[in-house]
Each structure stands twice: as C-alpha cells, then as structure tokens.
Protein backbone atom coordinates (compact mmCIF):
# COMPACT_ATOMS: atom_id res chain seq x y z
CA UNK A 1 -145.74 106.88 -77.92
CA UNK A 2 -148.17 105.70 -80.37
CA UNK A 3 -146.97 102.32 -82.44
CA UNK A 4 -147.66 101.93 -85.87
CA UNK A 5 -147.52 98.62 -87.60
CA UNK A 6 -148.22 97.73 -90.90
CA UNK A 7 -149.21 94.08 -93.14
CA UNK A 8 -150.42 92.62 -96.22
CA UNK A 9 -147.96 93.80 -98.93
CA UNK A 10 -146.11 92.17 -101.17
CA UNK A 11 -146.08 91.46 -104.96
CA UNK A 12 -148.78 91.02 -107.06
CA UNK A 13 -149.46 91.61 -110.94
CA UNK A 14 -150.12 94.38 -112.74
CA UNK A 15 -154.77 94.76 -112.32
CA UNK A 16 -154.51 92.72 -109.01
CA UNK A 17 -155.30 93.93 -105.81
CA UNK A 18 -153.79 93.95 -102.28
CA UNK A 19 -154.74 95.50 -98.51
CA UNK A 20 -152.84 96.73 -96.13
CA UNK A 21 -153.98 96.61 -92.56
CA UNK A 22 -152.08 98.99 -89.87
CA UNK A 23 -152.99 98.71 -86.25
CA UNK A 24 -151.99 101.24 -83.88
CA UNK A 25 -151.16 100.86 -80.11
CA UNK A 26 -153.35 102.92 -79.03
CA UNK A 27 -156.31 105.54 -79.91
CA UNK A 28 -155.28 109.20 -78.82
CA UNK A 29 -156.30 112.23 -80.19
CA UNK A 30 -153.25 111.82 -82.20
CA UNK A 31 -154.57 109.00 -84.30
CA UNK A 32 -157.92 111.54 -85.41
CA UNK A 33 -156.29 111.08 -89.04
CA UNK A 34 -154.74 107.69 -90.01
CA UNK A 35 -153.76 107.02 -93.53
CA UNK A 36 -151.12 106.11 -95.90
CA UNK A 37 -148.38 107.25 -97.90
CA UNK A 38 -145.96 105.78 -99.89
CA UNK A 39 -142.00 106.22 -101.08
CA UNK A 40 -140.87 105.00 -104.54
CA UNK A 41 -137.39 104.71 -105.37
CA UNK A 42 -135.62 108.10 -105.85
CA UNK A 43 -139.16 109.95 -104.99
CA UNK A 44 -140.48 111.78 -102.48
CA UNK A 45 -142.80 110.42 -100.09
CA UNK A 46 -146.23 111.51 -101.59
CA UNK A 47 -149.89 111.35 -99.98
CA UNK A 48 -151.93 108.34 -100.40
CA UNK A 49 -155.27 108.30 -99.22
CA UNK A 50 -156.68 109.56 -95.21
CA UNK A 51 -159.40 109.16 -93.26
CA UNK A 52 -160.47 110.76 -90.03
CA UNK A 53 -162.33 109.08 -87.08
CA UNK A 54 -165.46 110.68 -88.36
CA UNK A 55 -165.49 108.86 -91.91
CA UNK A 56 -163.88 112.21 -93.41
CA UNK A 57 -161.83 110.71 -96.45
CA UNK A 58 -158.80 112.45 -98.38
CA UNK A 59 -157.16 110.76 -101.28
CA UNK A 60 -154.40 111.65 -104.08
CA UNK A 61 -155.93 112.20 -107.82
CA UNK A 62 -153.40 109.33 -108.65
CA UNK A 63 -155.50 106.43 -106.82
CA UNK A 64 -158.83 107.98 -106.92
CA UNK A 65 -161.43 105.31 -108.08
CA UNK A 66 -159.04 102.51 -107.04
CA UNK A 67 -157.84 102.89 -103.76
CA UNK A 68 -160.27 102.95 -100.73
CA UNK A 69 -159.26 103.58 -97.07
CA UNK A 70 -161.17 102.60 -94.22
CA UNK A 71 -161.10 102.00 -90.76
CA UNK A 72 -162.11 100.45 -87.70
CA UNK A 73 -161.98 102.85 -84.71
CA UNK A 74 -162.82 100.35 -81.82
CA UNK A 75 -160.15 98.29 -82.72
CA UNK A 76 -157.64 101.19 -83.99
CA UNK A 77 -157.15 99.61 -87.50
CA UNK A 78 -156.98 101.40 -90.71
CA UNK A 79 -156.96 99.61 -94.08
CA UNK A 80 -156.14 100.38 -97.62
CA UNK A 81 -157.97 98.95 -100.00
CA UNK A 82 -156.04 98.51 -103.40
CA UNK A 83 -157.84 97.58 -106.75
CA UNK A 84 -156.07 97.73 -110.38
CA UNK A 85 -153.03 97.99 -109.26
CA UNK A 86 -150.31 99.36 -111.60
CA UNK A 87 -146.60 99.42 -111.93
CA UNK A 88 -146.53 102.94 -111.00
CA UNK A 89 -148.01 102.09 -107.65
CA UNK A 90 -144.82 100.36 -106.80
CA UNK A 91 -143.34 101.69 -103.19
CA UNK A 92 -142.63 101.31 -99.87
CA UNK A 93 -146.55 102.47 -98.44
CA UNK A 94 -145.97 103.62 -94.78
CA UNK A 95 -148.97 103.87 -92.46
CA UNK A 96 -149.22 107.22 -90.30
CA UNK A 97 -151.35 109.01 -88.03
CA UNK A 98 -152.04 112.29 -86.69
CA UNK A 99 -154.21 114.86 -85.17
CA UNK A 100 -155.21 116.77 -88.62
CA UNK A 101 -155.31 116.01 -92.32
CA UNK A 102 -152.04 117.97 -92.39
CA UNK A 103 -150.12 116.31 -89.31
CA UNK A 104 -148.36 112.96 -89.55
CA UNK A 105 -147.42 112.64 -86.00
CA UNK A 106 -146.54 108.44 -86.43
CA UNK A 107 -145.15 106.81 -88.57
CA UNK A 108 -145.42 102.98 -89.17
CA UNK A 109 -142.21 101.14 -90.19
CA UNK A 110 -143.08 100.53 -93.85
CA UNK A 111 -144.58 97.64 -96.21
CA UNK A 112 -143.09 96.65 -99.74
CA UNK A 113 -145.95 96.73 -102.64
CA UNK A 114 -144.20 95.38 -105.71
CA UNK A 115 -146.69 95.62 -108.67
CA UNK A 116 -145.73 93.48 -111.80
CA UNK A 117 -146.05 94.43 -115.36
C-alpha cells in the first residue's frame, strides 16, 4: 500500500503563492500519474493539475497559467506550484496517484489552503 503525504499549506493572501510537496512511500507502477485535487466546502472534489513520470502534464482551465506541477521521480515527490492565488482557490488540495491520467488509486490525507481576500 502506497502512502501519500502531503505539506506546505496554509493561509496566505489573496496574489500570494504557496507549494505543496507530497512524497509517496514508494514508486510502483501505480504512482505513473501523481497530482492534485482539491475539495471546497459543499463541492465536489474537482481535478487540479497531473503529471506523469514522463513529464506528461494535465491541468484544469481554472489554474492554467498559475499553477505548475512537477516532480521528482528519484525521490517520489510531486509538487504544486501555486502563483496568484485567489479566494476561489480555497480547499482542502489532496495529493493522489495512479496508474493513468484517469485512475486515482491513492489518496493523500489532505492539506488546508486558505486564500485571503
């Protein structure tokens, strides 16, 4: 069983900018895709941003030109890069990984992003 766990959230004002870091336990063919998606209050959990092992990137329209996601494979370590951050981005971001773009076969345990206006 592959451990997610997630850091570096927390509150910041609105244009600021925050990363989150998840390392997972272990590499497995399960952890091709890592990424992140996120949970706001009374929403659905919605798509974030992806990346494969192979650099292959997939992002929501919503962060486009703010967000970046990246990773380091040798140590098992994706990151989420947040720039002009907005109250909308507020949520609980949850790291997860998978074998596909479309599987989330882990899930980390969840890190609060509070964005003031």
């Amino acid at each position: 069983q592959v451990r997610l766990v997630e850091s570096g959230g927390g509150l910041v004002q609105a244009g600021g900018s925050l990363r989150l870091s998840c390392a997972a336990s272990e590499r497995t063919i399960r952890t091709n895709v890592m990424g992140w998606f996120r949970q706001a209050p009374g929403k659905q959990r919605e798509l974030v941003a992806q990346i494969s092992s192979g650099g292959n990137t997939n992002y929501a329209d919503s962060v486009k030109g703010r967000f970046t996601v990246s990773r380091n494979n040798g140590e098992n370590t994706v990151y989420l890069q947040m720039n002009s951050l907005k109250p909308e981005d507020t949520a609980i971001y949850y790291c997860e990984a998978g074998l596909t773009f479309s599987d989330a076969d882990y899930w980390g345990q969840g890190t609060q992003v509070t964005v003031s206006s």
